[in-house]
Protein backbone atom coordinates (compact mmCIF):
# COMPACT_ATOMS: atom_id res chain seq x y z
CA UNK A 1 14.65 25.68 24.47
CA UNK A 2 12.91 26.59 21.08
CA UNK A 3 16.62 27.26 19.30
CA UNK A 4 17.27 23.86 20.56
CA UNK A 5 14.34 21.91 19.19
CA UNK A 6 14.53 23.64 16.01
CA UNK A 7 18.16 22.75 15.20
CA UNK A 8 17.16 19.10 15.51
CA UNK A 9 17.94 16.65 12.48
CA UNK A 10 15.10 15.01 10.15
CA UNK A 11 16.80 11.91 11.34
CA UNK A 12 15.95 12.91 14.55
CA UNK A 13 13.59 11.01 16.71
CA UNK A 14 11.67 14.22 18.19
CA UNK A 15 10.93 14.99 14.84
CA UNK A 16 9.37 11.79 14.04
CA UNK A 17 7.48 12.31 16.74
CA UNK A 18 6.13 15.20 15.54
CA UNK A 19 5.01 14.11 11.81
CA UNK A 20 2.98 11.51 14.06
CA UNK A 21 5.34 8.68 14.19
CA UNK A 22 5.01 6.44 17.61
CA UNK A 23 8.32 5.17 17.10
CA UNK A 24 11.45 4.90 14.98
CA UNK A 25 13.83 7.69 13.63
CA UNK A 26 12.61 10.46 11.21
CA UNK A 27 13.58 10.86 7.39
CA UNK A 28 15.97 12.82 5.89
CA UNK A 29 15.82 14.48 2.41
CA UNK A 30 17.21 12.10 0.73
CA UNK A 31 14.65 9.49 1.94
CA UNK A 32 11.93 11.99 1.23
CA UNK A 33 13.67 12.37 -2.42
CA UNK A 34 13.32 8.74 -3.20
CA UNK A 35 9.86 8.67 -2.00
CA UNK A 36 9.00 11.31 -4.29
CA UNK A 37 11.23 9.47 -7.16
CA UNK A 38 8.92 6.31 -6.48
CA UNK A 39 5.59 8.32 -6.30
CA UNK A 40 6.91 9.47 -9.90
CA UNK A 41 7.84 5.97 -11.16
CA UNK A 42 4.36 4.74 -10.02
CA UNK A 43 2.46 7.55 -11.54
CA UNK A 44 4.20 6.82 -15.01
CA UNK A 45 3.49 2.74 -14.42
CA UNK A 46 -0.61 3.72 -14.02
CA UNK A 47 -0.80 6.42 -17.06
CA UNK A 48 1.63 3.90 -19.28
CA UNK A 49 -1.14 0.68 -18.44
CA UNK A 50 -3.97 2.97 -18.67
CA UNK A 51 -3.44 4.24 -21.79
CA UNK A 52 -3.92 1.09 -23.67
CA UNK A 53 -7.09 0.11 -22.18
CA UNK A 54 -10.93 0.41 -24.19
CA UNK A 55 -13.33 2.71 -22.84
CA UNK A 56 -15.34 1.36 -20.17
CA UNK A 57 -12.57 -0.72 -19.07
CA UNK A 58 -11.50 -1.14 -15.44
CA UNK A 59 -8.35 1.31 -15.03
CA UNK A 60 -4.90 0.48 -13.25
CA UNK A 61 -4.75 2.84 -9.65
CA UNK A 62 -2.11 4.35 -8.19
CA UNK A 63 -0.67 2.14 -5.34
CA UNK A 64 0.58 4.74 -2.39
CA UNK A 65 3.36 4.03 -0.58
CA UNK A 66 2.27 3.70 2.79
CA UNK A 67 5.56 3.14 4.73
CA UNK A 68 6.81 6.73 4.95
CA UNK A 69 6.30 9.32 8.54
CA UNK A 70 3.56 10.82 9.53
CA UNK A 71 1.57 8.33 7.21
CA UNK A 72 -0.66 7.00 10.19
CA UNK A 73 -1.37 10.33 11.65
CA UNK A 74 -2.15 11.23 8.72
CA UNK A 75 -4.80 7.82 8.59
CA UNK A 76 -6.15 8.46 12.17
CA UNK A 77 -7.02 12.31 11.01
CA UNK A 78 -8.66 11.31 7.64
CA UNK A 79 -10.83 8.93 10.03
CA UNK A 80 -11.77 11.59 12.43
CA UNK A 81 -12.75 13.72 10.02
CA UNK A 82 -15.30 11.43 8.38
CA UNK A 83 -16.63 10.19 11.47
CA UNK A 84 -17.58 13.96 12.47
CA UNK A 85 -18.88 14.52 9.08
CA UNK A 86 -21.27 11.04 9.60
CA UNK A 87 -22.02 12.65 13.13
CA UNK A 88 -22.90 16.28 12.13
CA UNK A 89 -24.91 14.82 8.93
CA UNK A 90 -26.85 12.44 11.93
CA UNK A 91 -27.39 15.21 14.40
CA UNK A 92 -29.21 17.31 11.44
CA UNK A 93 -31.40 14.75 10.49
CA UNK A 94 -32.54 14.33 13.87
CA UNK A 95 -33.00 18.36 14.53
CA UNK A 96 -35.08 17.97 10.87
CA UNK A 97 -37.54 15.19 12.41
């Protein structure tokens, strides 16, 4: 069962599944290729306009791509973490008092 699931596509939806997709097909490397062309492209577009600007100025920021997998898992993790960071930081002040 293992050999089977591991010869799965990218494309596959399984493997969506597992980069924390609900629905849709997975990527293959050539999608994960462009993203990574368009990360580039986008990092050169922010250093280019920021290089121009005075000191003090407000600064250009990277825009991230937000439509690739695994992107909301990704979300919903960053979320838990900083909730149980506000809850352990809340649970000490009240052991301090």
């Amino acid at each position: 069962m293992l050999l089977l699931v591991r010869g799965l596509p990218s494309t596959s939806r399984y493997f969506a599944r597992v980069q924390g997709e609900e629905n849709g097909v997975g990527w293959s490397e050539k999608d994960f290729m462009l993203l990574d062309v368009r990360n580039a492209i986008e990092a050169l577009r922010v250093m280019k306009v920021n290089s121009g600007r005075k000191k003090g100025a407000k600064g250009e920021k990277f825009r991230e791509w937000e439509n690739y997998p695994g992107f909301e898992a990704a979300k919903r993790r960053r979320q838990k973490r900083k909730l149980a960071s506000w809850r352990k930081m809340a649970t000490s002040q009240a052991m301090k008092t």
